[in-house]
PDB file of N, CA and C in Angstrom:
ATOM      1  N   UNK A   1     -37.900 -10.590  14.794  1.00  0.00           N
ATOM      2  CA  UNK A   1     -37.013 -11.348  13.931  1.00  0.00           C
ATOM      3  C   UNK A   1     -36.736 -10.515  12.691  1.00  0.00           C
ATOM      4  N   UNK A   2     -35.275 -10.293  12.660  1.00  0.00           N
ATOM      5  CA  UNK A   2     -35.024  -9.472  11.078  1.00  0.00           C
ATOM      6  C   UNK A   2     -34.999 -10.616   9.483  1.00  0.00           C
ATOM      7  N   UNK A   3     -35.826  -9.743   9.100  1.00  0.00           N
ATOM      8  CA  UNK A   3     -35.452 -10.844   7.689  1.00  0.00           C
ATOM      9  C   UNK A   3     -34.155 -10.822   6.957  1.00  0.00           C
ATOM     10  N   UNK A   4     -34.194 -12.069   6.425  1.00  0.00           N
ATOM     11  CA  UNK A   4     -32.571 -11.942   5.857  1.00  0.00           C
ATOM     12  C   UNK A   4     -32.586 -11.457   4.938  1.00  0.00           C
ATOM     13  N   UNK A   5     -31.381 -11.111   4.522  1.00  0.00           N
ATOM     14  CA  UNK A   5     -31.510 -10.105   3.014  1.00  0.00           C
ATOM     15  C   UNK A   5     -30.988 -11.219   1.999  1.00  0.00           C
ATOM     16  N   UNK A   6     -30.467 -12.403   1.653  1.00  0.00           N
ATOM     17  CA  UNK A   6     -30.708 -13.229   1.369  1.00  0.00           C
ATOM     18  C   UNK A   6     -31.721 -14.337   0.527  1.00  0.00           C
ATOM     19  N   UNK A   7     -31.821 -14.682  -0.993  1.00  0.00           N
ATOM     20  CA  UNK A   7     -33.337 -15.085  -1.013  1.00  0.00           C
ATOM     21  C   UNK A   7     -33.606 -16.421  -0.600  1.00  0.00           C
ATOM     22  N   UNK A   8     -34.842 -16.482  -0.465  1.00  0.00           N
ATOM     23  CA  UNK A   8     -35.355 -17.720  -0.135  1.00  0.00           C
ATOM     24  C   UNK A   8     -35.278 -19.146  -1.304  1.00  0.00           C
ATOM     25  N   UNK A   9     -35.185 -19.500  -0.948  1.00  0.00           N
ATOM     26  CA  UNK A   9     -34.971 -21.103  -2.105  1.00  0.00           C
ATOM     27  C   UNK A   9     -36.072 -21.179  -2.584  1.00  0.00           C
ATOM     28  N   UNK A  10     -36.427 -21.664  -3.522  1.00  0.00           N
ATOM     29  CA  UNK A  10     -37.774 -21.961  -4.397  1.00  0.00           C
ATOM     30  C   UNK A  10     -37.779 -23.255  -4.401  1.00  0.00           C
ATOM     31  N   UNK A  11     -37.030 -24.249  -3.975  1.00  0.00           N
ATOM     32  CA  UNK A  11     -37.233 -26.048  -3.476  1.00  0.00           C
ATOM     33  C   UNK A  11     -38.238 -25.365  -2.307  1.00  0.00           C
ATOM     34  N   UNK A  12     -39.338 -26.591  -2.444  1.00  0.00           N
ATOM     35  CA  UNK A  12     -40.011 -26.570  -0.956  1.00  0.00           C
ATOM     36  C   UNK A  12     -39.789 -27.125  -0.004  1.00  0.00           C
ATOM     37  N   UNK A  13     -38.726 -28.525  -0.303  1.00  0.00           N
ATOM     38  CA  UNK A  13     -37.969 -28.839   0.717  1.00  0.00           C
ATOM     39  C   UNK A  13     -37.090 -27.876   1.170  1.00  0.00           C
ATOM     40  N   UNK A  14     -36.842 -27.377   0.643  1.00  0.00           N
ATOM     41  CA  UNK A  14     -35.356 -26.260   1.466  1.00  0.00           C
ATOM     42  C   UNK A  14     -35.715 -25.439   2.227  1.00  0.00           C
ATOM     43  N   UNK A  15     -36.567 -24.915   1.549  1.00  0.00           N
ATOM     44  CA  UNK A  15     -38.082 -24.010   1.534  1.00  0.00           C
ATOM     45  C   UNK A  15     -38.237 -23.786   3.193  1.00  0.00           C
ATOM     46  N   UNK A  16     -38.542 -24.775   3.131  1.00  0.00           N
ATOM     47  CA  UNK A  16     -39.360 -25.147   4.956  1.00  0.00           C
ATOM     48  C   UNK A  16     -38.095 -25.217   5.421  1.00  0.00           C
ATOM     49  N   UNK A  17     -37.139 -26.136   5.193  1.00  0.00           N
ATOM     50  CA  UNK A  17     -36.081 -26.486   6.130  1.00  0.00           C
ATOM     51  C   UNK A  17     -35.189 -24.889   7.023  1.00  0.00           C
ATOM     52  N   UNK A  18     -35.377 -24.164   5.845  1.00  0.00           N
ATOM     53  CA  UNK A  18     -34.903 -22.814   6.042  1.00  0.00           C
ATOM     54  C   UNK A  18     -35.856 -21.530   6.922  1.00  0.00           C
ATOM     55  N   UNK A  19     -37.013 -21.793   6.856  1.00  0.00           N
ATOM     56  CA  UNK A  19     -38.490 -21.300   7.521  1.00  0.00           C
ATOM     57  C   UNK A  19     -37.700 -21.911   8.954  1.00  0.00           C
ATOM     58  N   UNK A  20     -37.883 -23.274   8.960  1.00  0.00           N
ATOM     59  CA  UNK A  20     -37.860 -24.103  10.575  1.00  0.00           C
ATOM     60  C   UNK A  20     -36.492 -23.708  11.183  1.00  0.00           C
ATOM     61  N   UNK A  21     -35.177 -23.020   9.964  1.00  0.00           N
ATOM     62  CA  UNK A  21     -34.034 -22.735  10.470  1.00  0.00           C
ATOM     63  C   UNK A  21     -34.077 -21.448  11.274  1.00  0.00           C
ATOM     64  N   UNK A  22     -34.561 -20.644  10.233  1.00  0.00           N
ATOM     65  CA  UNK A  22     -34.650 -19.189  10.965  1.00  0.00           C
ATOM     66  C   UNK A  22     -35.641 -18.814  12.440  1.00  0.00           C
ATOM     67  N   UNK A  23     -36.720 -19.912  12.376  1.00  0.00           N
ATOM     68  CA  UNK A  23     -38.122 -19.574  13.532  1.00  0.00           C
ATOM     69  C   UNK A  23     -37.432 -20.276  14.572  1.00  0.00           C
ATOM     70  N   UNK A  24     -36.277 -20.845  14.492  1.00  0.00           N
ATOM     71  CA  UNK A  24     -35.764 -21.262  15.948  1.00  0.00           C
ATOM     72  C   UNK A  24     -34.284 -21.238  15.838  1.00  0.00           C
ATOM     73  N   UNK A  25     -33.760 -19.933  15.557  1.00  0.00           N
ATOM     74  CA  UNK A  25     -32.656 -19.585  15.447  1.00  0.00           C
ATOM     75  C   UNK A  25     -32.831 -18.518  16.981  1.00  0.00           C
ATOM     76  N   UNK A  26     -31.735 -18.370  17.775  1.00  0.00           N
ATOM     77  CA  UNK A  26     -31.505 -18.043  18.811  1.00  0.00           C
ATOM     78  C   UNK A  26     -31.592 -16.674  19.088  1.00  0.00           C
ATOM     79  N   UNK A  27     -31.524 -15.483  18.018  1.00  0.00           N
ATOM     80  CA  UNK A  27     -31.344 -14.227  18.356  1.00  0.00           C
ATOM     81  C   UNK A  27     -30.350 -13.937  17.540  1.00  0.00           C
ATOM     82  N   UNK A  28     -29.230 -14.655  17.285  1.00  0.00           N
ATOM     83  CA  UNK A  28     -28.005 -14.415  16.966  1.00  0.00           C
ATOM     84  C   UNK A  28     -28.235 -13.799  15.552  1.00  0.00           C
ATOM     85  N   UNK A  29     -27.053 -13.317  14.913  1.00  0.00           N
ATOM     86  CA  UNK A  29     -26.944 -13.541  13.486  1.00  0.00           C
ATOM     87  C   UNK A  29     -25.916 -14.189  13.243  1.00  0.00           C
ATOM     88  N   UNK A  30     -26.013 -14.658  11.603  1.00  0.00           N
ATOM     89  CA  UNK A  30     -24.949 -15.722  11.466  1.00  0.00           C
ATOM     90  C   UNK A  30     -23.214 -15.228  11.469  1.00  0.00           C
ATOM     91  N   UNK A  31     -23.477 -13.986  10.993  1.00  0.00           N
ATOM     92  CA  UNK A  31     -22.240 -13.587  11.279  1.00  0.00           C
ATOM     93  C   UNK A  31     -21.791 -13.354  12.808  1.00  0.00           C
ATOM     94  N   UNK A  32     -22.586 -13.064  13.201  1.00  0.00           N
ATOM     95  CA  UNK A  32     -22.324 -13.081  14.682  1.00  0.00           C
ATOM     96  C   UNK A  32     -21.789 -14.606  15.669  1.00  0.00           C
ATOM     97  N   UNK A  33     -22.156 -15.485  14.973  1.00  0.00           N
ATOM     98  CA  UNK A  33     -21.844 -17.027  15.249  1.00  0.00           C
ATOM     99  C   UNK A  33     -20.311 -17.023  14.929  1.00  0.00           C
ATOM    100  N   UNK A  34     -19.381 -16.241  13.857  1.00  0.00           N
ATOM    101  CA  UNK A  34     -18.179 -16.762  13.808  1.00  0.00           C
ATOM    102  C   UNK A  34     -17.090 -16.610  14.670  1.00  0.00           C
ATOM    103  N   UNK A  35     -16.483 -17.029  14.999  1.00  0.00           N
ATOM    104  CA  UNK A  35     -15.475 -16.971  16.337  1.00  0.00           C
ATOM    105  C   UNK A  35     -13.971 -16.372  15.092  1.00  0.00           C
ATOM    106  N   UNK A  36     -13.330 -15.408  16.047  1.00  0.00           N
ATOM    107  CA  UNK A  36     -12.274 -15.180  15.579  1.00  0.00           C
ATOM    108  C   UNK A  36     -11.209 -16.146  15.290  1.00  0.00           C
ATOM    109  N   UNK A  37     -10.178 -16.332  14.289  1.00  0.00           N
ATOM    110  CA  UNK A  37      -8.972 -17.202  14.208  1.00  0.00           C
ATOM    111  C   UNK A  37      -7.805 -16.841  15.687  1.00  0.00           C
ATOM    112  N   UNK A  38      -7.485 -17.412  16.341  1.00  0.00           N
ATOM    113  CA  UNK A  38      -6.658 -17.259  16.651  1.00  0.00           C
ATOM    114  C   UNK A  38      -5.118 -16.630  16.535  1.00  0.00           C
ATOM    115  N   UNK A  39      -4.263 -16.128  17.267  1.00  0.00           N
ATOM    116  CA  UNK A  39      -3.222 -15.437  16.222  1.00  0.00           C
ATOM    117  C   UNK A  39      -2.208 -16.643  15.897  1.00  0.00           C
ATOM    118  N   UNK A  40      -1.955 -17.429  16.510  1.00  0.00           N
ATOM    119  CA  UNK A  40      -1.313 -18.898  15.751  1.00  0.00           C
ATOM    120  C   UNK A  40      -1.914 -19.118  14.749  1.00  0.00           C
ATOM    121  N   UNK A  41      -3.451 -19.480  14.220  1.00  0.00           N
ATOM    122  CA  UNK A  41      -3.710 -19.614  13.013  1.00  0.00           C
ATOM    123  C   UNK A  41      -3.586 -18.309  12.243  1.00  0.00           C
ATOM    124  N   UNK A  42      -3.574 -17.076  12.459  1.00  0.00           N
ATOM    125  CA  UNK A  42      -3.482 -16.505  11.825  1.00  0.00           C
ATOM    126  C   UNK A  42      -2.156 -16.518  11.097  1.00  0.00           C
ATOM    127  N   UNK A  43      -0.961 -16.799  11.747  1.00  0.00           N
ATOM    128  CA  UNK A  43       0.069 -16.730  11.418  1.00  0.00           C
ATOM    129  C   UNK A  43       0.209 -18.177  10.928  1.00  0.00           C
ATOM    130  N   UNK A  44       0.242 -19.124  10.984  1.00  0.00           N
ATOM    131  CA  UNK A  44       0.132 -20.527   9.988  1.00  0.00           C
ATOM    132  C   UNK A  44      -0.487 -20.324   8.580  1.00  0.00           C
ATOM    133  N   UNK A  45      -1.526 -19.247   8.732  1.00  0.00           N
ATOM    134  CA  UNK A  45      -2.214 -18.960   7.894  1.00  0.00           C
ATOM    135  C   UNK A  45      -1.289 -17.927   6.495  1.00  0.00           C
ATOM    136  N   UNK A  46      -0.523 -17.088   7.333  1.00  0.00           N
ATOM    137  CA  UNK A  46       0.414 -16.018   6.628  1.00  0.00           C
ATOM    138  C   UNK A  46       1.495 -17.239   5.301  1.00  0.00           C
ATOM    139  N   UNK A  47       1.776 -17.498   6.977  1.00  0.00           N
ATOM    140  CA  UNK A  47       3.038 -18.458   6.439  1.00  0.00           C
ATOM    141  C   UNK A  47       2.746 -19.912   5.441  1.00  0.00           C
ATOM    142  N   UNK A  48       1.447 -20.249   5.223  1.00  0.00           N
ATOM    143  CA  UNK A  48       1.500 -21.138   4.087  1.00  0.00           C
ATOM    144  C   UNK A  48       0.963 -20.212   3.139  1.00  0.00           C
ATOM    145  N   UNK A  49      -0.316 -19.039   2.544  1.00  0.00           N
ATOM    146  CA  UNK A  49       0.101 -18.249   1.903  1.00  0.00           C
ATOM    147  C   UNK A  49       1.376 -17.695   1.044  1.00  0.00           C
ATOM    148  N   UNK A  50       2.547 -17.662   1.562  1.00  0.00           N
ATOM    149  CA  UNK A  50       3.689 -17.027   1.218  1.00  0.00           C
ATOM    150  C   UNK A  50       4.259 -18.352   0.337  1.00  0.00           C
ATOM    151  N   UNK A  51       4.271 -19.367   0.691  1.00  0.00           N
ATOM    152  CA  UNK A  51       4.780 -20.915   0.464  1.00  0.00           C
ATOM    153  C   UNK A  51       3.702 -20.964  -0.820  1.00  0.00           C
ATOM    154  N   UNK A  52       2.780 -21.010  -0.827  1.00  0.00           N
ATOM    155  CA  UNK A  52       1.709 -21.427  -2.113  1.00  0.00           C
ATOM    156  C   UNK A  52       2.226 -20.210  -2.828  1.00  0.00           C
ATOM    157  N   UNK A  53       2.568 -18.781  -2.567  1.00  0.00           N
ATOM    158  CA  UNK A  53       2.365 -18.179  -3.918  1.00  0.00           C
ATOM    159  C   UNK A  53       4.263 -18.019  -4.646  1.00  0.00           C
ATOM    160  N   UNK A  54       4.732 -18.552  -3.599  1.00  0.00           N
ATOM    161  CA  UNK A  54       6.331 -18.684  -4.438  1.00  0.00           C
ATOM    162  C   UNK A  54       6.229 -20.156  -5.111  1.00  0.00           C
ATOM    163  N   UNK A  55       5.667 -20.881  -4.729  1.00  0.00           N
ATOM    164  CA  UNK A  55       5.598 -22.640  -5.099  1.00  0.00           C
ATOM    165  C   UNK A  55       6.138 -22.966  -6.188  1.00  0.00           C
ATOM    166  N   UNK A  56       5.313 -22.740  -7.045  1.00  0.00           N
ATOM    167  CA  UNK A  56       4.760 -22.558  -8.668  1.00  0.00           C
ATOM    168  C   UNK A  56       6.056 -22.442  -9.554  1.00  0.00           C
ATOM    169  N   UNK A  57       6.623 -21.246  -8.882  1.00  0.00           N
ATOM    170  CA  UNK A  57       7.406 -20.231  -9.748  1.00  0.00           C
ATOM    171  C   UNK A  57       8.850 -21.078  -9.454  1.00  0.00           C
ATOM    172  N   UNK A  58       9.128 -21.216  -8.209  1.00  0.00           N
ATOM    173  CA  UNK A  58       9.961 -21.936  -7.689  1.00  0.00           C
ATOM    174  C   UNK A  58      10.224 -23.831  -8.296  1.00  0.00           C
ATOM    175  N   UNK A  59       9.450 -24.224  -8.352  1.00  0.00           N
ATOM    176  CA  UNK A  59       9.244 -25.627  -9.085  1.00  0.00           C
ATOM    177  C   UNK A  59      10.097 -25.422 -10.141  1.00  0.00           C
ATOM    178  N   UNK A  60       8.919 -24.516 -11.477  1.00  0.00           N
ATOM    179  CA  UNK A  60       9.469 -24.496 -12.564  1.00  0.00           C
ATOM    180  C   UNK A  60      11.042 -24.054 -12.319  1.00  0.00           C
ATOM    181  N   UNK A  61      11.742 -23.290 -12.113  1.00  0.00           N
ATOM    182  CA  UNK A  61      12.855 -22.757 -11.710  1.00  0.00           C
ATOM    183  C   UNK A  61      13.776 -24.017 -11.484  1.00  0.00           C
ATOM    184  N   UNK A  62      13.596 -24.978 -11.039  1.00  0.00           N
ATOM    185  CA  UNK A  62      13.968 -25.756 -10.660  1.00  0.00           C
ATOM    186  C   UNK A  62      14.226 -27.078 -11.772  1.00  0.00           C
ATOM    187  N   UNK A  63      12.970 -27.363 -12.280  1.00  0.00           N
ATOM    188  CA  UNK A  63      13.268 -28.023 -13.524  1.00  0.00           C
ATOM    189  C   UNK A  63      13.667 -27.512 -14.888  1.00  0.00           C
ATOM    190  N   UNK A  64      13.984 -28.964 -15.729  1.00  0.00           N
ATOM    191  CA  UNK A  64      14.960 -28.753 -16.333  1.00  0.00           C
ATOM    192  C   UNK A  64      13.311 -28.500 -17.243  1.00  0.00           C
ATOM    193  N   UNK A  65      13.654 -28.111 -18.675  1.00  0.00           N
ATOM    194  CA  UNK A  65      12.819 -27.607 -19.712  1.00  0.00           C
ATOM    195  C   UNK A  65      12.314 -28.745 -20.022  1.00  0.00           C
ATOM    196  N   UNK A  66      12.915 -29.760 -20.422  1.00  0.00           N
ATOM    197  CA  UNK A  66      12.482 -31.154 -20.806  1.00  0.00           C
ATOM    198  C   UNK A  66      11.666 -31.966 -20.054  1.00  0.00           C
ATOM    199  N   UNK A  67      11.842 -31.780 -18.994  1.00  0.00           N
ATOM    200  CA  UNK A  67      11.302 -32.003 -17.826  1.00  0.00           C
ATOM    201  C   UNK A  67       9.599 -31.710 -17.720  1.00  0.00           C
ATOM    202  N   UNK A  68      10.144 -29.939 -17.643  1.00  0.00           N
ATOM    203  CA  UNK A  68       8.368 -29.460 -17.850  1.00  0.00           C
ATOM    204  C   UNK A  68       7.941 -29.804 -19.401  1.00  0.00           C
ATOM    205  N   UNK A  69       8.927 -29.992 -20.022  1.00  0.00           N
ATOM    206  CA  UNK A  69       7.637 -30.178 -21.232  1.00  0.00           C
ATOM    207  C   UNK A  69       6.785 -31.456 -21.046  1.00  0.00           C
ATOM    208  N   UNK A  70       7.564 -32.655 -20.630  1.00  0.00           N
ATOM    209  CA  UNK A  70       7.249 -33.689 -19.752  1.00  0.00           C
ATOM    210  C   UNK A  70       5.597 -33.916 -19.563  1.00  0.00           C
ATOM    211  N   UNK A  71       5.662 -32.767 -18.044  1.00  0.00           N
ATOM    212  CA  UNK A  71       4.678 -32.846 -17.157  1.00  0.00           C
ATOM    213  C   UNK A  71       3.185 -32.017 -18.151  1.00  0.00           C
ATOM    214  N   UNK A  72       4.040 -31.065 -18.980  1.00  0.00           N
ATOM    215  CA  UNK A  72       2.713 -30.369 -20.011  1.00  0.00           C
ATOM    216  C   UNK A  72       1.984 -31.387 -20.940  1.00  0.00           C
ATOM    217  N   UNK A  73       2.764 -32.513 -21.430  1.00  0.00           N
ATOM    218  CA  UNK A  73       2.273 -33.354 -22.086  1.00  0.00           C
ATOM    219  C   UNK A  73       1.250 -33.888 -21.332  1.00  0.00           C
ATOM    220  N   UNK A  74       1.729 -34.498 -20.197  1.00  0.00           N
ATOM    221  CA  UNK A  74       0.740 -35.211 -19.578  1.00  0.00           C
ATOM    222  C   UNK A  74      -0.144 -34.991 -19.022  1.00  0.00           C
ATOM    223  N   UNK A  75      -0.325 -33.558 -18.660  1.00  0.00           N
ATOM    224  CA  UNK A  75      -1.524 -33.048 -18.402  1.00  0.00           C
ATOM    225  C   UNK A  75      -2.466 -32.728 -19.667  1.00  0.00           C
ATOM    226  N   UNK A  76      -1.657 -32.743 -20.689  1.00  0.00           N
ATOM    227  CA  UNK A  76      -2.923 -31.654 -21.442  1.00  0.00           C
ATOM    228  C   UNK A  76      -3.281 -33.072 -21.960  1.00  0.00           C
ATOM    229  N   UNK A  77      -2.716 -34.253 -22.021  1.00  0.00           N
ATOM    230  CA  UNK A  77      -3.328 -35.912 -22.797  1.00  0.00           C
ATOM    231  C   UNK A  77      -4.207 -35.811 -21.526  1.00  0.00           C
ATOM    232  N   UNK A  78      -4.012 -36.360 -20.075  1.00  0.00           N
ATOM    233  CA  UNK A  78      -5.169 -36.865 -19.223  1.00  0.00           C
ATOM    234  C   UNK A  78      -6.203 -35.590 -19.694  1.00  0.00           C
ATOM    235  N   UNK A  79      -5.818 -34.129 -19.998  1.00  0.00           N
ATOM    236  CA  UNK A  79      -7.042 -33.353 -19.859  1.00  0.00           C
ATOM    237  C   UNK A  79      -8.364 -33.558 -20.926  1.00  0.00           C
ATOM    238  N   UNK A  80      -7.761 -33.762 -22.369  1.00  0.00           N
ATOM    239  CA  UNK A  80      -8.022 -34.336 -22.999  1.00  0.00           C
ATOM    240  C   UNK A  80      -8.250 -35.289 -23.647  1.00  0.00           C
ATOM    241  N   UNK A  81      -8.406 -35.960 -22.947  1.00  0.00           N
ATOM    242  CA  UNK A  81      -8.627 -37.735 -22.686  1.00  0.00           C
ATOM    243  C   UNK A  81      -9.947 -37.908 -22.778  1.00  0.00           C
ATOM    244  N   UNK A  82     -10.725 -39.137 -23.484  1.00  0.00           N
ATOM    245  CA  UNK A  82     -12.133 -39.597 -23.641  1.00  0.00           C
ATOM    246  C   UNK A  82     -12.300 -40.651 -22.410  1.00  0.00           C
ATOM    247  N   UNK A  83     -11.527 -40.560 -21.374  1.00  0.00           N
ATOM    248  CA  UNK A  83     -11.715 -41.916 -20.668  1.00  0.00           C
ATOM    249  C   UNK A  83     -12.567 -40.921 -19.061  1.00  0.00           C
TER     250      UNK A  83
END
């Protein structure tokens, strides 16, 4: 059994839970457990990427100034809010 390079928890519940994980762990390693994405997800994956990083920019673009000042108000009151 290779030790993990990883540290051990200092809870003694975890402690053990992690002892009892590794002493009847299969051979494998954990990286070895991950299964590749598929190329459909990979590409769902591309394509909302591209969508989240124009989003933003695109929104603002879109509204009017008054508008966003609007939405700045109301975030920075809920952010700063005692409730």
């Amino acid at each position: 059994m290779n030790r993990s390079r990883k540290k051990l928890p200092k809870d003694p519940n975890q402690l053990a839970a992690e002892i009892v994980r590794l002493s009847t762990e299969e051979g494998e390693e954990p990286a070895q457990k991950k299964t590749k994405r598929s190329a459909i997800s990979e590409y769902l994956a591309d394509i909302g990427r591209k969508g989240g990083l124009k989003g933003g920019k695109a929104r603002a673009k879109k509204l009017s100034q008054k508008r966003r000042q609007e939405i700045a108000k109301n975030a920075a009151k809920s952010r700063w809010s005692k409730n």
